[in-house]
N, C-alpha and C. Protein backbone atom coordinates (compact mmCIF):
# COMPACT_ATOMS: atom_id res chain seq x y z
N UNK A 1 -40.09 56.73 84.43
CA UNK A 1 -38.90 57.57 84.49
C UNK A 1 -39.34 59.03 84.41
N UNK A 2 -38.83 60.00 85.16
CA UNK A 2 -39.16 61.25 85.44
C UNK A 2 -38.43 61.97 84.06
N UNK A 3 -39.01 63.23 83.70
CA UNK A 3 -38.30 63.85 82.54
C UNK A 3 -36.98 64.54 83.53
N UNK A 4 -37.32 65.20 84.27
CA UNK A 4 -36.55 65.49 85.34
C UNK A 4 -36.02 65.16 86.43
N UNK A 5 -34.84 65.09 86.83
CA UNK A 5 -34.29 64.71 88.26
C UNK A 5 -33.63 66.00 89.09
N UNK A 6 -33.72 65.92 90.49
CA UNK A 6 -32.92 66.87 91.15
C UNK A 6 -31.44 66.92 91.44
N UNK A 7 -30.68 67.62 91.55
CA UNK A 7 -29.42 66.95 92.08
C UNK A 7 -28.61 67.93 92.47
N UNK A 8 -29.45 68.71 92.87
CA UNK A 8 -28.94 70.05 93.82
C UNK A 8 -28.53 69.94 95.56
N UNK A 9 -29.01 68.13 95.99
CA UNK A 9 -28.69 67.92 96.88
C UNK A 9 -27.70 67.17 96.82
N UNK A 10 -27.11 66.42 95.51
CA UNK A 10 -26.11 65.81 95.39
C UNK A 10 -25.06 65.81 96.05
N UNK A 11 -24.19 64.76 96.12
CA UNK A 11 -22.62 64.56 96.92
C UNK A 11 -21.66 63.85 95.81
N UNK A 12 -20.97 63.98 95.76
CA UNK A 12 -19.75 63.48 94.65
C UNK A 12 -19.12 62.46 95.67
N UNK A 13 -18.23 61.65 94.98
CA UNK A 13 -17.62 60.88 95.54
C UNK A 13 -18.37 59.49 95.71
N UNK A 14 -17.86 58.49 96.45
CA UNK A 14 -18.26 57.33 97.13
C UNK A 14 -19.58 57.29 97.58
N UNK A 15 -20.57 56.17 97.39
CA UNK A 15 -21.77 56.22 98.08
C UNK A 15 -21.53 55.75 99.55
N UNK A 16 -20.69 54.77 99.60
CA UNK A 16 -20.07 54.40 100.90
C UNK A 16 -19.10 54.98 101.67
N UNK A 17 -18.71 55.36 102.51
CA UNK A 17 -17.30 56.03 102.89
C UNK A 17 -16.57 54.70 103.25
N UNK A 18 -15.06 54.73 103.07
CA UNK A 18 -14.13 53.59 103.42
C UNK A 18 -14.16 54.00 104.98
N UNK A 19 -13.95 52.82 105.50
CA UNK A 19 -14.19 52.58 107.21
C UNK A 19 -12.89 53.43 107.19
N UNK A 20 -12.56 53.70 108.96
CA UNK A 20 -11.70 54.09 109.23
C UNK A 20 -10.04 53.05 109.44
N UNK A 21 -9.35 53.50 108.89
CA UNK A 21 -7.83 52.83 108.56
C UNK A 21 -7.59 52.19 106.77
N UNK A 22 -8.78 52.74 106.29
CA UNK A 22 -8.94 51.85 105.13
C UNK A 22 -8.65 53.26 103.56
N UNK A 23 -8.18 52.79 102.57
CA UNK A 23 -8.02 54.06 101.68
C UNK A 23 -8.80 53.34 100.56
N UNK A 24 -9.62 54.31 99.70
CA UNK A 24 -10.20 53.87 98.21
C UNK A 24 -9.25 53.91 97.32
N UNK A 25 -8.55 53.39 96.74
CA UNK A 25 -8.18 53.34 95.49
C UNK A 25 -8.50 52.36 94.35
N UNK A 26 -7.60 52.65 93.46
CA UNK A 26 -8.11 52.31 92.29
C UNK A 26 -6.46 51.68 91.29
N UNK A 27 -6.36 50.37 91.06
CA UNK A 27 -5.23 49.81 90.46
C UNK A 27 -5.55 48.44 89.59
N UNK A 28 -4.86 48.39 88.85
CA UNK A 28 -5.00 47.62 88.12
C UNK A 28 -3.94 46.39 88.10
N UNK A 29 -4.79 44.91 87.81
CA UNK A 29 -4.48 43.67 88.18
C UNK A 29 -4.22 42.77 87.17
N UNK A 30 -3.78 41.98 86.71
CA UNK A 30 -3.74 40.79 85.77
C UNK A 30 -5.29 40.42 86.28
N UNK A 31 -5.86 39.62 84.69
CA UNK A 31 -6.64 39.64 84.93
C UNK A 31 -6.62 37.53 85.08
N UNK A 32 -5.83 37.02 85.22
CA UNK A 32 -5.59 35.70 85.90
C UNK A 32 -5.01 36.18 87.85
N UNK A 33 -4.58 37.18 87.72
CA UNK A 33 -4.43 37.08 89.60
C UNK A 33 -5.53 37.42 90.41
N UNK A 34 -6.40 38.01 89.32
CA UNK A 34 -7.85 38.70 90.32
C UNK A 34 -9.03 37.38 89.99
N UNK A 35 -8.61 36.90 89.35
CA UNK A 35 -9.80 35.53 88.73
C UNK A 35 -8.98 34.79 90.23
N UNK A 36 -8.14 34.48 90.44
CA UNK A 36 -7.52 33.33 91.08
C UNK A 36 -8.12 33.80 92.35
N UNK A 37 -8.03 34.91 92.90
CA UNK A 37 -9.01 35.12 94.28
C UNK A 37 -9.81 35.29 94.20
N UNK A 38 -10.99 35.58 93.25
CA UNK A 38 -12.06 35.78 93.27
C UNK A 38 -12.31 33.62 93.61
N UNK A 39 -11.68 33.01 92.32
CA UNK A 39 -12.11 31.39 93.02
C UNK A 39 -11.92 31.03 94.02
N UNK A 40 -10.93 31.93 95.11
CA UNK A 40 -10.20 31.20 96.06
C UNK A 40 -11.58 32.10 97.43
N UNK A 41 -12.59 32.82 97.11
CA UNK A 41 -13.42 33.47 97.60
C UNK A 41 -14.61 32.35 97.72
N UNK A 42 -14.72 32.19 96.35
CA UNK A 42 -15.90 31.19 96.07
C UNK A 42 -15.77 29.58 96.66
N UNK A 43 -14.53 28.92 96.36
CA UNK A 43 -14.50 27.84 96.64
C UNK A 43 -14.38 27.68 98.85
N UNK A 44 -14.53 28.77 99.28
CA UNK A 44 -14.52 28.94 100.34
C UNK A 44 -15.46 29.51 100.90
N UNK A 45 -16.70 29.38 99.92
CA UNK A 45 -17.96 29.23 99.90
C UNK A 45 -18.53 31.12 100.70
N UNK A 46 -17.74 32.26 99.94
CA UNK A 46 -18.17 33.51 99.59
C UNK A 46 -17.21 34.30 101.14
N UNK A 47 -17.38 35.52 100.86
CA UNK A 47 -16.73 36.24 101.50
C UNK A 47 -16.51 37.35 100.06
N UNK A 48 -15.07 38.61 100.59
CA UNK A 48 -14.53 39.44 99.53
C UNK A 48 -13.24 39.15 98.90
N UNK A 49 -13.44 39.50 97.80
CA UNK A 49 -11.91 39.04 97.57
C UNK A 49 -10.48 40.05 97.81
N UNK A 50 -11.38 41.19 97.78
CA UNK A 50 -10.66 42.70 98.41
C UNK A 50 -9.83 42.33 99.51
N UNK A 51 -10.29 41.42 100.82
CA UNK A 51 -10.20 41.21 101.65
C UNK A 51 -8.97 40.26 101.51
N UNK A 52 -9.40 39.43 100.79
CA UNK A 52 -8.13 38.45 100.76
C UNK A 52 -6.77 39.15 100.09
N UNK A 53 -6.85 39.77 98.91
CA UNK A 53 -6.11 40.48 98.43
C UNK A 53 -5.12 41.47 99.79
N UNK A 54 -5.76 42.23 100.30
CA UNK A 54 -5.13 42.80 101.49
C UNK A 54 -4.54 41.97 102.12
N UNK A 55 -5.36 40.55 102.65
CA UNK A 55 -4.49 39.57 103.72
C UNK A 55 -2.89 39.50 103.05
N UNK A 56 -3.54 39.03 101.64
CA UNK A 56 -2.18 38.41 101.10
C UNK A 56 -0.93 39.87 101.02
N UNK A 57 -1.09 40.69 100.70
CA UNK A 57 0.02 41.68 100.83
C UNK A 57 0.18 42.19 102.38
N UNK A 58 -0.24 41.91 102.92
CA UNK A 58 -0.19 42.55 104.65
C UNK A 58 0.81 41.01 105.02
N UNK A 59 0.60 39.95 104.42
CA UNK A 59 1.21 38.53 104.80
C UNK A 59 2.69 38.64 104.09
N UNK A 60 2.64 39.30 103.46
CA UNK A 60 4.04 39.66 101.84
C UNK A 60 4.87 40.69 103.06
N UNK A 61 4.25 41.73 103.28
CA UNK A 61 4.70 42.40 103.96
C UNK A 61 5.44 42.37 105.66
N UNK A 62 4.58 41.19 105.83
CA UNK A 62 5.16 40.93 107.52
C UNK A 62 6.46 40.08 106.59
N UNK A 63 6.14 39.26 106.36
CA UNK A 63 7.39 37.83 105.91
C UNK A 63 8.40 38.62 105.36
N UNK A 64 8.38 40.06 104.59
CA UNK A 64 9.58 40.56 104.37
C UNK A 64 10.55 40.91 105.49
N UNK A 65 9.84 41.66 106.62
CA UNK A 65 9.74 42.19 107.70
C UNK A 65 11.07 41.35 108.57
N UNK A 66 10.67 40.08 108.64
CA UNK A 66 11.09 38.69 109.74
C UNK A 66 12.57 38.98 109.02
N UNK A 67 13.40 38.59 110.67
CA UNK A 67 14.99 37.53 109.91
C UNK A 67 15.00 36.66 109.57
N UNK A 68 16.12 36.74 108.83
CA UNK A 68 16.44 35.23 108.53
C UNK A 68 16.22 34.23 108.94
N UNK A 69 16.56 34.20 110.54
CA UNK A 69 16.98 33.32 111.69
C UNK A 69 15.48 32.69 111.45
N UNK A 70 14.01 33.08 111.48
CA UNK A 70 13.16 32.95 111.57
C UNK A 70 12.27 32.27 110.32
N UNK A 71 12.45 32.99 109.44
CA UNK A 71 12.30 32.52 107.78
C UNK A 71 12.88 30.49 108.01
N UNK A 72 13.92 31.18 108.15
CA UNK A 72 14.79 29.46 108.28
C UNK A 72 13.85 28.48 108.95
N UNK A 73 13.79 29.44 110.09
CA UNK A 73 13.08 28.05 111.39
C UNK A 73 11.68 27.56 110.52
N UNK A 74 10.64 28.86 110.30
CA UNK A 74 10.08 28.19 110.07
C UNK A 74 9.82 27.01 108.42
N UNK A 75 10.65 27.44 107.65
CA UNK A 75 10.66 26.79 106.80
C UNK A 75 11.39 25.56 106.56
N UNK A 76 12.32 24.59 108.14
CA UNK A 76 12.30 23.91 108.19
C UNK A 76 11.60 22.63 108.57
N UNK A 77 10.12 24.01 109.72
CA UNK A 77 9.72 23.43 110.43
C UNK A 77 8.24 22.67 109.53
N UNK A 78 8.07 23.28 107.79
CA UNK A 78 7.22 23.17 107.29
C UNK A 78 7.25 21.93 106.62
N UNK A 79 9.13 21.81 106.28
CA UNK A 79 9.53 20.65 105.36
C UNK A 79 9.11 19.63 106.37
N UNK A 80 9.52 19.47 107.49
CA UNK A 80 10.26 18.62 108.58
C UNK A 80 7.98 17.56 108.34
N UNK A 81 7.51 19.08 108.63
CA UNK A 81 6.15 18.20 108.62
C UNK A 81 5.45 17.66 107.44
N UNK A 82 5.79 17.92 106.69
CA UNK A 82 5.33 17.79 105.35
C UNK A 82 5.96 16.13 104.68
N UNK A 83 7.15 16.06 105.34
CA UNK A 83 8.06 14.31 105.29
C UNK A 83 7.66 14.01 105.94
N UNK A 84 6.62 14.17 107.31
CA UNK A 84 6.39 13.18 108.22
C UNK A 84 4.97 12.25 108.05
């Protein structure tokens, strides 16, 4: 270990930059809803769970989105298979 370090070339922030369309933040989770995707990462043998987390609110977000008319259909069309 050096007695000294430089850091006059330093950068603040992120070592990574977030891709483009993507924002860094920072929020806080139950700590049983972030365990539950982190297993649902693993038992699907790895990936992010960031990732899934996004799916699932981008999926929250369309299904709010839909009519009724549609909600209906398909949630008859789920029962209908699920008795068969």
């Amino acid at each position: 270990m050096k007695k000294e370090y430089n850091f006059s070339k330093g950068k603040r922030g992120a070592v990574v930059p977030a891709p483009k369309g993507k924002t860094r933040i920072t929020i806080r989770i139950d700590d049983d809803i972030l365990e539950w995707f982190r297993s649902e990462v693993d038992a699907a043998g790895g990936g992010n769970y960031q990732t899934l987390i996004n799916d699932a609110l981008h999926g929250h977000i369309t299904r709010q989105q839909e009519p009724i008319e549609v909600i209906l259909r398909r949630v008859v069309r789920e029962e209908l298979t699920a008795v068969r």
